[in-house]
C-alpha atoms as a PDB file:
ATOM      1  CA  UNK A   1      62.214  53.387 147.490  1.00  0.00           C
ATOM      2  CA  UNK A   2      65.579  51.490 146.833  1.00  0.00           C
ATOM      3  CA  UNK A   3      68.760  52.886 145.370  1.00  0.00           C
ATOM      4  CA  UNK A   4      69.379  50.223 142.346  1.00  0.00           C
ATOM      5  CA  UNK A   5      72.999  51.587 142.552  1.00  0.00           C
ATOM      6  CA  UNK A   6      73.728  49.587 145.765  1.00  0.00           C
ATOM      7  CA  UNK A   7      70.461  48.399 146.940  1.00  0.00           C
ATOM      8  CA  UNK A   8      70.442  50.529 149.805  1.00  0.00           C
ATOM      9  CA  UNK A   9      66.794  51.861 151.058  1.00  0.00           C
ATOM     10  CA  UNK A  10      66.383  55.659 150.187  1.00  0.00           C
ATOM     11  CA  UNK A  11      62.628  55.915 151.801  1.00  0.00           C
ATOM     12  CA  UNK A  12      60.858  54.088 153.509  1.00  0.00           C
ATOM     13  CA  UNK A  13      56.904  55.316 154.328  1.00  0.00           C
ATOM     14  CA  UNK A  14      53.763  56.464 152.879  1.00  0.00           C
ATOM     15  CA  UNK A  15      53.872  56.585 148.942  1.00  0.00           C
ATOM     16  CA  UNK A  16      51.803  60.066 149.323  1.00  0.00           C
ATOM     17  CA  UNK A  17      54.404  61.106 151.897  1.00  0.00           C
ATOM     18  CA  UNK A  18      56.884  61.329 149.269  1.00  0.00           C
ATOM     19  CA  UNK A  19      58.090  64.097 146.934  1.00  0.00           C
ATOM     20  CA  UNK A  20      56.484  63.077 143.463  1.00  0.00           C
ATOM     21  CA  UNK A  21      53.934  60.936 144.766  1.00  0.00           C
ATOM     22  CA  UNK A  22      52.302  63.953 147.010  1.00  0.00           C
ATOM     23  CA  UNK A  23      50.566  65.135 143.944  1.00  0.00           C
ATOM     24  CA  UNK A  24      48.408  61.250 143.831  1.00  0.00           C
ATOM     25  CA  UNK A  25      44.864  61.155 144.905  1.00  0.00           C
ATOM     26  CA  UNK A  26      44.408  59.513 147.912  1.00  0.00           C
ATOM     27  CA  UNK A  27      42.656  56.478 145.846  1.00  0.00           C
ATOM     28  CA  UNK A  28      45.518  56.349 144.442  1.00  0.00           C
ATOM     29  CA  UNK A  29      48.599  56.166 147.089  1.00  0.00           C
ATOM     30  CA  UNK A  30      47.475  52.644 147.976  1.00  0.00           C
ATOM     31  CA  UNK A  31      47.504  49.338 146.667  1.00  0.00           C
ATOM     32  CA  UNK A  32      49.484  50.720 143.288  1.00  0.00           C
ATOM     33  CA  UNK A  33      49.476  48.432 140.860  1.00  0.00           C
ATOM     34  CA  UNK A  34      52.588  49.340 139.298  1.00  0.00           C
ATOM     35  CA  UNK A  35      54.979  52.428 138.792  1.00  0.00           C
ATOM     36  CA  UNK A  36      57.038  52.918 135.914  1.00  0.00           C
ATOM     37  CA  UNK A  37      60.138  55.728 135.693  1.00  0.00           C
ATOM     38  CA  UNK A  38      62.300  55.499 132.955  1.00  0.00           C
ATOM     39  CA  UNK A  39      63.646  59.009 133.094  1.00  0.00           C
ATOM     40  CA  UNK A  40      60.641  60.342 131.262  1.00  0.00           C
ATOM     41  CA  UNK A  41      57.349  61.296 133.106  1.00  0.00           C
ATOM     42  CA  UNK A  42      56.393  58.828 136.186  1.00  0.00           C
ATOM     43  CA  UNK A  43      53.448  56.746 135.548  1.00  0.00           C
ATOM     44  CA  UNK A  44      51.383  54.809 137.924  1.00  0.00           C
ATOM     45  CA  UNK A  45      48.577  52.173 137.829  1.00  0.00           C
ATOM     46  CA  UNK A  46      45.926  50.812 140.132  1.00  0.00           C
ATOM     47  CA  UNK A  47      43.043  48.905 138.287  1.00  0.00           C
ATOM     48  CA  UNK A  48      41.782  50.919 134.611  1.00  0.00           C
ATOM     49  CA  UNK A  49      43.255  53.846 135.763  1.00  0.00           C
ATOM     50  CA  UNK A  50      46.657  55.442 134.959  1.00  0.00           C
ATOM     51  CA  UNK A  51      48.102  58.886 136.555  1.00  0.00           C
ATOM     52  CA  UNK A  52      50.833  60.037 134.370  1.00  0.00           C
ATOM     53  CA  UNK A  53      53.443  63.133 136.582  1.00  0.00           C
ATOM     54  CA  UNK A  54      56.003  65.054 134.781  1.00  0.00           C
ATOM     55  CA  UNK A  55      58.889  65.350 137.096  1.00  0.00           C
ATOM     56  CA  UNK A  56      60.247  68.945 134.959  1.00  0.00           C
ATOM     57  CA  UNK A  57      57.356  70.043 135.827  1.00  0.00           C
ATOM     58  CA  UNK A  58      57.409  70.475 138.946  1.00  0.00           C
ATOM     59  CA  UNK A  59      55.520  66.775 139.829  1.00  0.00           C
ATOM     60  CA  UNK A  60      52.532  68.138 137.543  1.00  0.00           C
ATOM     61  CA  UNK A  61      49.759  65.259 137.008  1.00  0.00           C
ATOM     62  CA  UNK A  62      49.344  65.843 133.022  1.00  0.00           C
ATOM     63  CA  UNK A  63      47.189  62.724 132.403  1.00  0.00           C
ATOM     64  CA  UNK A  64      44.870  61.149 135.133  1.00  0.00           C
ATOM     65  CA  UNK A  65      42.200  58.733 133.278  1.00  0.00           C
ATOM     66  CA  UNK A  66      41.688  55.337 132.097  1.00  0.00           C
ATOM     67  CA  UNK A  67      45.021  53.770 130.866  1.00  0.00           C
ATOM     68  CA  UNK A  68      42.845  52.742 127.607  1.00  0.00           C
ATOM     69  CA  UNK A  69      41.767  56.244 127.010  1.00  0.00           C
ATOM     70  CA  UNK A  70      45.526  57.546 126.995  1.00  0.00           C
ATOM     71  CA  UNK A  71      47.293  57.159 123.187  1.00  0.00           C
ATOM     72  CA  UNK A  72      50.113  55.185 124.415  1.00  0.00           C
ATOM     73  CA  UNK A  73      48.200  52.101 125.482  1.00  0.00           C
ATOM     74  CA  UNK A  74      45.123  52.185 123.163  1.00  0.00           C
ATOM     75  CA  UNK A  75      46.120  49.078 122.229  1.00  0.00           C
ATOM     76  CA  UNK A  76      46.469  47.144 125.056  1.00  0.00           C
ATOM     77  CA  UNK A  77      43.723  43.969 125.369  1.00  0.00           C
ATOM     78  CA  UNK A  78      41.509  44.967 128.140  1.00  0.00           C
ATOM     79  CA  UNK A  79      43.117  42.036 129.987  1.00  0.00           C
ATOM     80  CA  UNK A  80      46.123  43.562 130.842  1.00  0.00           C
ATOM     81  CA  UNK A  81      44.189  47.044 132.014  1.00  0.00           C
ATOM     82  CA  UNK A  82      41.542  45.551 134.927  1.00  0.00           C
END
């Protein structure tokens, strides 16, 4: 995990290791796809699938499916999803 405030290196070890990302199934904590934070919920990819964690909530998982299947990205072309 990098500070973008200075680039310095705030963590450096096993995605599931770390605060938000504990709550990840073990499928999941490897080979991520991508991980998006914007200040809102965290939401991260591998493959179709698409686990969504509300940080206020104390790092509750409120959406773990298909990203297709969740409202926000119904539609994506399947393309961009596999």
């Amino acid at each position: 995990m990098i500070n973008t405030a200075n680039s310095s290196i705030r963590y450096h070890g096993k995605i599931a290791e770390y605060g938000t990302y504990s709550r990840l199934h073990a499928e999941m904590a490897e080979d991520i796809d991508d991980v998006i934070f914007d200040g809102g919920p965290l939401r991260v990819f591998k493959g179709d699938r698409l686990v969504i964690i509300d940080c206020t909530q104390g790092n509750k998982v409120i959406y773990d499916g298909r990203i297709l299947a969740h409202g926000g990205y119904t539609s994506l072309p399947a393309t961009w999803v596999s």
